[in-house]
Structure formats: structure tokens, C-alpha cells
Protein backbone atom coordinates (compact mmCIF):
# COMPACT_ATOMS: atom_id res chain seq x y z
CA UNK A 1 -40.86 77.26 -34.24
CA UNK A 2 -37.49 76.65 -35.92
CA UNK A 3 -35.91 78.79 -38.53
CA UNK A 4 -36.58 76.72 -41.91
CA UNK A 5 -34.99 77.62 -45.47
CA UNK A 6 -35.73 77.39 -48.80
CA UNK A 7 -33.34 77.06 -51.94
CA UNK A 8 -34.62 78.81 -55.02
CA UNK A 9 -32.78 77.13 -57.58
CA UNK A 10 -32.15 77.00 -61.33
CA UNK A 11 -33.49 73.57 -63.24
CA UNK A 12 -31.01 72.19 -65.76
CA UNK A 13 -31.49 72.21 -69.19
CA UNK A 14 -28.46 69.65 -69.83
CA UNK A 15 -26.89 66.28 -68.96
CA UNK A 16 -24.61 66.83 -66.34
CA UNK A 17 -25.69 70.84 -65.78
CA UNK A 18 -25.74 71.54 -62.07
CA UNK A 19 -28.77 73.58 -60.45
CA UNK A 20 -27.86 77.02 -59.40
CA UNK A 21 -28.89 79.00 -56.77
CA UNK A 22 -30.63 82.10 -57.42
CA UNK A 23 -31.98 83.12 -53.87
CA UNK A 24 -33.46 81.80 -50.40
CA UNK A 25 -36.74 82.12 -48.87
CA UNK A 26 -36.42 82.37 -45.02
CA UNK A 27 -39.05 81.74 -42.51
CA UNK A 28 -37.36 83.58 -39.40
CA UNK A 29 -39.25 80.91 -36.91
CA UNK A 30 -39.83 83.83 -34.20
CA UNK A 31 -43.47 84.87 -35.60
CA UNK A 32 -41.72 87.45 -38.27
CA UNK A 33 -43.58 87.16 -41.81
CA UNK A 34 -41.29 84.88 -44.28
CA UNK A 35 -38.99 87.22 -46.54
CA UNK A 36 -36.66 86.12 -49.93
CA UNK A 37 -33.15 86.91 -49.63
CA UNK A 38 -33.31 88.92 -53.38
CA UNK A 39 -36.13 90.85 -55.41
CA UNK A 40 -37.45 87.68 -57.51
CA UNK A 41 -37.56 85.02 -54.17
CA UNK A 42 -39.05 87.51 -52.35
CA UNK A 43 -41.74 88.24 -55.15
CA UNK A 44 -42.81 84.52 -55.31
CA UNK A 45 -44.04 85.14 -51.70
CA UNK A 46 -46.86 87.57 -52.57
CA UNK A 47 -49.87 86.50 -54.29
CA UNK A 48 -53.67 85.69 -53.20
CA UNK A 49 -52.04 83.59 -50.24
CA UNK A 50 -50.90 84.87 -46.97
CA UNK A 51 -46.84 84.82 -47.34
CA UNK A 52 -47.08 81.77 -45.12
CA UNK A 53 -49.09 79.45 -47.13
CA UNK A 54 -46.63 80.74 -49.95
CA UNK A 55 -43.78 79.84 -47.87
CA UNK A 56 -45.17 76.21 -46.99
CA UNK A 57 -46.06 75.58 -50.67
CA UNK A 58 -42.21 76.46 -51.85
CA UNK A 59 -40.85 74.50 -48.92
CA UNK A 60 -42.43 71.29 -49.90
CA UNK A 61 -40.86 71.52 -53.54
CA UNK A 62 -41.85 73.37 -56.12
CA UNK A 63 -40.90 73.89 -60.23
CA UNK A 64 -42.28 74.81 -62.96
CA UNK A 65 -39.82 74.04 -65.54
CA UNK A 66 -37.16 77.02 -65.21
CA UNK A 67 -36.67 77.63 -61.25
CA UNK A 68 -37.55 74.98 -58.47
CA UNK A 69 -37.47 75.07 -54.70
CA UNK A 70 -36.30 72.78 -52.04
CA UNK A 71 -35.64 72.89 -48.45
CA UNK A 72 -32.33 74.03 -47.31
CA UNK A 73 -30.24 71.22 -46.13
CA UNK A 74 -32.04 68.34 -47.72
């Protein structure tokens, strides 16, 4: 399996206001558990769902009004 990435990003709240990045989820792609690069990215991996399933739901795009997700490199 290949390395994939995950931009945790910022949404806008203006016209014109570029998303920032606030962290990175990283699936390692050599069987290691997925990991965030910072406390908060890293803390949307836990949960009732194996880190995984987490992972897979954030790198098919993801908000929720204040932070959204979307593959690195797309």
C-alpha cells in the first residue's frame, strides 16, 4: 500500500479568504496505524472507529463548517 495524505484545513469565512492548513493525517502505507502530524489532527483519529476507518472517512473529504479535509495533492 502507498503512503496517502490528508490536509486538515481551515474553511473560509470570506470572499476571497484562502483555506489554511492546520495539520496532516498520514497513513504510513507499510501496515503502521495512521498518525496526525499535531495534537488536534491526530485527535480526530480516535473515536468508536478503528484509526483506519477514521483515516478513510477524512481522506474522502470531510467538514463540518470550521475545519475540512482533503487528500494531499488533489
Amino acid at each position: 500500500m502507498a503512503r496517502r495524505e490528508v490536509q486538515v484545513l481551515t474553511v473560509p469565512r470570506r470572499d476571497g479568504e484562502e483555506p489554511m492548513q492546520v495539520g496532516r493525517l498520514i497513513d504510513p502505507g507499510n501496515g503502521a496505524e495512521p498518525f496526525g502530524t499535531d495534537p488536534m489532527s491526530d485527535k480526530m483519529l480516535l473515536g468508536g472507529e478503528s484509526r483506519r476507518a477514521k483515516f478513510d472517512y477524512y481522506y474522502a473529504g470531510w467538514s463540518n463548517g470550521y475545519t475540512q479535509t482533503k487528500p494531499a495533492g488533489r
